[in-house]
Protein backbone atom coordinates (compact mmCIF):
# COMPACT_ATOMS: atom_id res chain seq x y z
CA UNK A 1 97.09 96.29 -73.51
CA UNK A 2 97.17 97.09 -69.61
CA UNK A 3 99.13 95.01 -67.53
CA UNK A 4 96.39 94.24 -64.85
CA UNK A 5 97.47 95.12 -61.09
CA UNK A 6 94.03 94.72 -59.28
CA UNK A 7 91.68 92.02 -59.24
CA UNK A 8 88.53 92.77 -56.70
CA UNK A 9 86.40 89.54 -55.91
CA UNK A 10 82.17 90.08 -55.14
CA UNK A 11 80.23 87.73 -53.97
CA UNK A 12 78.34 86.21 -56.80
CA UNK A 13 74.91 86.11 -54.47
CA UNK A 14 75.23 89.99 -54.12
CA UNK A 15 74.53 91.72 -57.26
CA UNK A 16 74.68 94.76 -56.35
CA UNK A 17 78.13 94.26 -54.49
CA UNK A 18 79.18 92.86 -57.81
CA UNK A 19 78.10 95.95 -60.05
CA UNK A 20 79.40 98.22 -57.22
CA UNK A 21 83.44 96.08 -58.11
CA UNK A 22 82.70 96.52 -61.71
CA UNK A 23 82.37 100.61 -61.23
CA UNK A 24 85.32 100.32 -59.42
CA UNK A 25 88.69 101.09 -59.86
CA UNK A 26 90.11 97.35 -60.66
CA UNK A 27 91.32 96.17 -63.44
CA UNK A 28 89.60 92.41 -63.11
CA UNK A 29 86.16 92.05 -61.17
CA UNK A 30 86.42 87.90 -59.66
CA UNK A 31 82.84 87.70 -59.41
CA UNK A 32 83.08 84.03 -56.83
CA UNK A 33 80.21 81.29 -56.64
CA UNK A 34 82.65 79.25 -53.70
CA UNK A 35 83.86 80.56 -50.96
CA UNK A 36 82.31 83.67 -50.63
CA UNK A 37 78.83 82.37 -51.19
CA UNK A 38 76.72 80.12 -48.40
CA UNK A 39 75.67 76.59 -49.71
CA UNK A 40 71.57 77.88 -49.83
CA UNK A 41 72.45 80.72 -51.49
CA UNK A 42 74.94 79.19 -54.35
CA UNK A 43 72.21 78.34 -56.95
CA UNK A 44 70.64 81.81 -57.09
CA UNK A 45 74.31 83.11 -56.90
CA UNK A 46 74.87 80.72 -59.93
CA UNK A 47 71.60 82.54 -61.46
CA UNK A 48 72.52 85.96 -60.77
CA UNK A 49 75.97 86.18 -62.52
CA UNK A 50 74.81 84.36 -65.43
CA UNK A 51 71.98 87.32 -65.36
CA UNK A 52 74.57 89.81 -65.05
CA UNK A 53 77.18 88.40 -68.02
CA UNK A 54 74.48 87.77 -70.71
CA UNK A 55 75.73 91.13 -71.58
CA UNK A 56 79.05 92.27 -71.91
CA UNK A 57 80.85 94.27 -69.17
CA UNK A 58 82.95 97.44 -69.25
CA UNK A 59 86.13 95.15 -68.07
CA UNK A 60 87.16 91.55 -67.94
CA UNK A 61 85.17 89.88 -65.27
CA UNK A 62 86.10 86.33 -64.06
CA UNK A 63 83.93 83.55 -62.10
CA UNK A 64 85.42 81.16 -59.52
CA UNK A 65 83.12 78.25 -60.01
CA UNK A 66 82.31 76.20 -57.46
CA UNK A 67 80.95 73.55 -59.68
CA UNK A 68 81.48 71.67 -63.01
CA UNK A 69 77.51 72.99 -63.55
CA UNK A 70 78.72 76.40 -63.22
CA UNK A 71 80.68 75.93 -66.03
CA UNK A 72 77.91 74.42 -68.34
CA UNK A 73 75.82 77.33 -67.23
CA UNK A 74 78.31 80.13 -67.53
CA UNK A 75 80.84 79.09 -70.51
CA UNK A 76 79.44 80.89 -73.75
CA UNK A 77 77.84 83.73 -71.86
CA UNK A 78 79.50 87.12 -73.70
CA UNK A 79 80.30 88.72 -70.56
CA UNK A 80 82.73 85.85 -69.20
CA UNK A 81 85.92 87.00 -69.38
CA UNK A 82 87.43 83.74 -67.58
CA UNK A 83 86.85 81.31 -65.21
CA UNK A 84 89.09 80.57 -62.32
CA UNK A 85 88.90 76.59 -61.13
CA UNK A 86 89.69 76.29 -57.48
CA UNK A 87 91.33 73.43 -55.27
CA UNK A 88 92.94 72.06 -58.72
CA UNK A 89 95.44 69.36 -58.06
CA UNK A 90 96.04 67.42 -61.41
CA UNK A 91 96.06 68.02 -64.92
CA UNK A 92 93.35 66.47 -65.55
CA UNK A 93 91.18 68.74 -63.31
CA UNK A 94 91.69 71.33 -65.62
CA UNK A 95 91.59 69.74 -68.92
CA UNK A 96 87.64 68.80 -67.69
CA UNK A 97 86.85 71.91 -67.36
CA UNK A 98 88.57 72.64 -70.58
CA UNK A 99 86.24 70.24 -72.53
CA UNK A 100 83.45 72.11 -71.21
CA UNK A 101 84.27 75.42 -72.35
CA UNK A 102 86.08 75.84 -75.45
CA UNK A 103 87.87 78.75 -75.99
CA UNK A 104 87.13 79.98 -72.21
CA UNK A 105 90.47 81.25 -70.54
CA UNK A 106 91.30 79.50 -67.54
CA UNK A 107 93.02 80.20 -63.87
CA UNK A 108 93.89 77.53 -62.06
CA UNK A 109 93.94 77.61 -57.95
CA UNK A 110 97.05 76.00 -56.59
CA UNK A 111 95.63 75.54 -52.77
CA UNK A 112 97.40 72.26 -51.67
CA UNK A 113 100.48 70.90 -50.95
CA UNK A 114 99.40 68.03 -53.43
CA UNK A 115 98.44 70.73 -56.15
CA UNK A 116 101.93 72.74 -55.30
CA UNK A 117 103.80 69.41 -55.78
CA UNK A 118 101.81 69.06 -59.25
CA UNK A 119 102.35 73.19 -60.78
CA UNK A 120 103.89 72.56 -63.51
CA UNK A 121 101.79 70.12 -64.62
CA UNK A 122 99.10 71.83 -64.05
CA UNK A 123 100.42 75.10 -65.54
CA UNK A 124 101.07 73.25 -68.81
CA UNK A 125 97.37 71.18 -68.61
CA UNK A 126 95.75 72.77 -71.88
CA UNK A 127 96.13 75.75 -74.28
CA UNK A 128 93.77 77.52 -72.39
CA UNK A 129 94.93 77.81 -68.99
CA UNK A 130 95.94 81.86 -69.13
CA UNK A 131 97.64 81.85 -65.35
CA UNK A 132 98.29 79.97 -62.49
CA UNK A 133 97.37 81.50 -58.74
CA UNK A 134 97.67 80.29 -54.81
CA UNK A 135 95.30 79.58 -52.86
CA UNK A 136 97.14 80.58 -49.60
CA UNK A 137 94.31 80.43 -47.09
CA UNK A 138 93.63 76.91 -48.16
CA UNK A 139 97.50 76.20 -48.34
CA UNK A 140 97.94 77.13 -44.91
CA UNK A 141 95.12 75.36 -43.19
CA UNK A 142 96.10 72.01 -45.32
CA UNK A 143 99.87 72.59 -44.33
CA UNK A 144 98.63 73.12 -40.69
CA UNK A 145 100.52 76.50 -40.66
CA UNK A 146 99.72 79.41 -38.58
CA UNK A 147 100.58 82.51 -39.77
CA UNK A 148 102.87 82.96 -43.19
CA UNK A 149 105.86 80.80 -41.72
CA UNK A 150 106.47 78.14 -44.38
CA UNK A 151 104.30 79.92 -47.49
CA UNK A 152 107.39 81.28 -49.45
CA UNK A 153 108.73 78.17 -50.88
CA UNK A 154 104.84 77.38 -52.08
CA UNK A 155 104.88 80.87 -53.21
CA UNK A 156 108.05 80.73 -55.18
CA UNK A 157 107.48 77.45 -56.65
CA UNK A 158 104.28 79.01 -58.21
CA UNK A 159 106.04 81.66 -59.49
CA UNK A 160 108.74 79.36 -60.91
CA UNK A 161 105.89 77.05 -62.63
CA UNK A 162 103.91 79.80 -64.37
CA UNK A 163 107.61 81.27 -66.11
CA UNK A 164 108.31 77.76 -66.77
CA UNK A 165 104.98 77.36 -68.46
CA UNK A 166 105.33 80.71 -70.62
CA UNK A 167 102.90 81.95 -68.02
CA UNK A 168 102.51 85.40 -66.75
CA UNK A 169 103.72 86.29 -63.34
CA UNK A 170 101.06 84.96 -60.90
CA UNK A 171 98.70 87.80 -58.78
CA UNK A 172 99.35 87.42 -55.05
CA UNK A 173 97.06 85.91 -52.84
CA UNK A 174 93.80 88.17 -51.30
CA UNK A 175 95.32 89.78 -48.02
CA UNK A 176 91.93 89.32 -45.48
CA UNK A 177 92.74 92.41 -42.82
CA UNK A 178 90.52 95.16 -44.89
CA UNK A 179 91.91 97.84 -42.21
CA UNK A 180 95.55 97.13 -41.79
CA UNK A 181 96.62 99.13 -45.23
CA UNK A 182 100.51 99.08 -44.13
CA UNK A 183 100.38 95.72 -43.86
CA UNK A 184 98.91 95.00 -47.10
CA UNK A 185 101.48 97.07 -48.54
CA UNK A 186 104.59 95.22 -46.65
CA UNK A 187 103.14 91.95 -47.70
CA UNK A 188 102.87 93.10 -51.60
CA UNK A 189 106.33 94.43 -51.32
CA UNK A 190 107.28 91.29 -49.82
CA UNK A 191 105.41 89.63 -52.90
CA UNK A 192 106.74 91.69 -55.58
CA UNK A 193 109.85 90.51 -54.07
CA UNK A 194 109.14 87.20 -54.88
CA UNK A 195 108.18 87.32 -58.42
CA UNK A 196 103.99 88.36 -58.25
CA UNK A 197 102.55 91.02 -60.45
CA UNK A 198 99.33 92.14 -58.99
CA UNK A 199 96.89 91.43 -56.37
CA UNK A 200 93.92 90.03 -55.42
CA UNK A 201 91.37 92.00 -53.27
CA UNK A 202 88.20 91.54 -51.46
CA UNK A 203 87.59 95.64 -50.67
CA UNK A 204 87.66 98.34 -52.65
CA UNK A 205 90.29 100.11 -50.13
CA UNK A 206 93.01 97.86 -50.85
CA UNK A 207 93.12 99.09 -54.97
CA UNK A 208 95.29 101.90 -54.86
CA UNK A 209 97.62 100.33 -52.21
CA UNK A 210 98.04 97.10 -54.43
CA UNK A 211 98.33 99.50 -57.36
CA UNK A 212 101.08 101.66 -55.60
CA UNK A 213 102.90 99.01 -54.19
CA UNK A 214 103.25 96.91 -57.92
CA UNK A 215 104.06 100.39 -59.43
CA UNK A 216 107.96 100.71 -60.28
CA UNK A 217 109.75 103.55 -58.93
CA UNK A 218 111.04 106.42 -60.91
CA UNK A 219 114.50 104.61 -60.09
CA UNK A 220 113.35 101.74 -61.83
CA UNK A 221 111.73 103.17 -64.61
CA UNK A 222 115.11 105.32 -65.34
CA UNK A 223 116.70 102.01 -65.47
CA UNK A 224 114.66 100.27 -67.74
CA UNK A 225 114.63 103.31 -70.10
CA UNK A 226 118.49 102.69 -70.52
CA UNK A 227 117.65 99.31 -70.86
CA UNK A 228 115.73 99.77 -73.64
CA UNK A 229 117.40 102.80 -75.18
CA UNK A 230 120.65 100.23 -75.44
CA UNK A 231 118.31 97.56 -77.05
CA UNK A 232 117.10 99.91 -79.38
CA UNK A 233 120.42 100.49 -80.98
CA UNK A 234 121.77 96.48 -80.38
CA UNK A 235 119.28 93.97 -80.46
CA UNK A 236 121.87 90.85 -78.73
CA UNK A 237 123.50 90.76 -75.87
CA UNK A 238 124.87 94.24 -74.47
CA UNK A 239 126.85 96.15 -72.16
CA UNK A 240 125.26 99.52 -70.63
CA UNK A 241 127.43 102.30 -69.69
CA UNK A 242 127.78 101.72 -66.18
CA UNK A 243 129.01 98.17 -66.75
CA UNK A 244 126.01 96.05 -66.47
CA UNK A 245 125.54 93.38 -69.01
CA UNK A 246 122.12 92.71 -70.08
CA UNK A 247 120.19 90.35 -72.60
CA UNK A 248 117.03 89.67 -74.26
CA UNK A 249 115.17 88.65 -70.77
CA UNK A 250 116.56 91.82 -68.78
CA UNK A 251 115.23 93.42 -71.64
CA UNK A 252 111.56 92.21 -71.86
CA UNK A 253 111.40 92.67 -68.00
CA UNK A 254 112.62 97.00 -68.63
CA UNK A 255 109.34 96.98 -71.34
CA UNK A 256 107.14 95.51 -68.47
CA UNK A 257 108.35 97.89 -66.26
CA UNK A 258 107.48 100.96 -68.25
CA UNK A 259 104.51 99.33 -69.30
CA UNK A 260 103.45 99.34 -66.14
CA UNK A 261 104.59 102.96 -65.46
CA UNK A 262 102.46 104.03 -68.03
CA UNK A 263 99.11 102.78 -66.05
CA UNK A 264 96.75 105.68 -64.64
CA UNK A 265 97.24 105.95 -61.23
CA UNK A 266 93.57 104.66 -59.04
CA UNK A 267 92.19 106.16 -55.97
């Protein structure tokens, strides 16, 4: 299975926007009913995607709700791949949702300092949460913060509660300058850094910059294929030739990393 890098939101009350992110490169369309949609325009929004995943799509496509009626109106269509819940702040947020959509993988939107406090909890809600992602836009205007001063420790602590949770690494945040592509790929450096895997992106543009800057370098790949080569041979705790001592965790992290070197290169 591909380790998914990209993840391309379309406004759920443009169609045709939405089928153009499906052609696209991404790996994940996030076709979204909230933010992205004006209040008059959310119902046929809501009518349009359900339209559009009666049938089943050439990738995984995902719906931020805006609603709990989204849910009822979207959960057992067979082109739902998830649905991503934002503003959660409790458990119990999610476990709703949950009850309304058996067997429907879930993504829930850490976007307060309450909901940041509450991460683990939430990560852990209900067998079907599938990842955990920040809200930062929605983080910063709550924390009153201008700029990214202050966002790390949020952005760490989400990290920490999806590994905690037996989570996958969380995708970064949407980066909303669609013309500054060095910047986009400082501040996915920065997140890779940090502990993300991936990105989420509202243009087309951004793909292969996400993509290039989550790649691993042929430095890193070398390294994992000792790392692996090693574990191969000794399957506890070992000692690679240049003196580094590794175990099972070091390990699983070399597999992602030529996992991910394996992935076709977009744009």
């Amino acid at each position: 299975m591909t380790i998914p890098l990209t993840w391309l939101y379309a406004p759920g009350d443009r169609p045709e926007v939405v089928r153009k992110a499906i052609a696209s490169d991404a790996d994940i369309v996030i076709v979204d009913l909230e933010d992205a949609v004006a209040q008059g325009r959310k119902p046929y929004a809501l009518d349009a995607t359900a339209e559009l995943l009666s049938d089943p799509q050439p990738l995984p496509v995902h719906v931020r709700i805006n609603s709990p009626h989204d849910v009822e109106a979207l959960a057992e269509l067979p082109g739902l791949g998830a649905l991503r819940i934002p503003k959660v702040a409790y458990a119990a947020d999610i476990q709703r949702i949950a009850a309304g959509a058996p067997g429907v993988p879930l993504y829930a939107l850490i976007e307060s300092a309450l909901a940041v406090e509450h991460a683990y909890a939430i990560a852990t809600a209900h067998d079907a949460i599938a990842g955990i992602a920040l809200g930062e836009s929605d983080l910063r205007a709550d924390l009153g913060l201008r700029g990214d001063a202050g966002l790390d420790w949020a952005r760490t602590r989400t990290v920490m509660a999806a590994r905690a949770a037996g989570l996958g690494p969380p995708s970064q945040s949407v980066f909303p300058d669609i013309l500054d592509l060095d910047g986009l790929y400082a501040s996915c450096s920065h997140g890779r850094s940090l502990g993300f895997l991936g990105r989420a992106a509202i243009h087309p543009r951004q793909l292969p910059v996400i993509e290039r800057a989550f790649r691993p370098t042929q430095e890193e790949i070398e390294a994992a294929e000792d790392i692996v080569k090693a574990a191969a041979i000794d399957a506890g705790a070992l000692a690679l030739p240049d003196g580094r001592f590794v175990d099972a965790a070091v390990v699983a992290a070399a597999r992602r990393t030529l996992a991910l070197a394996e992935r076709e290169p977009t744009g």
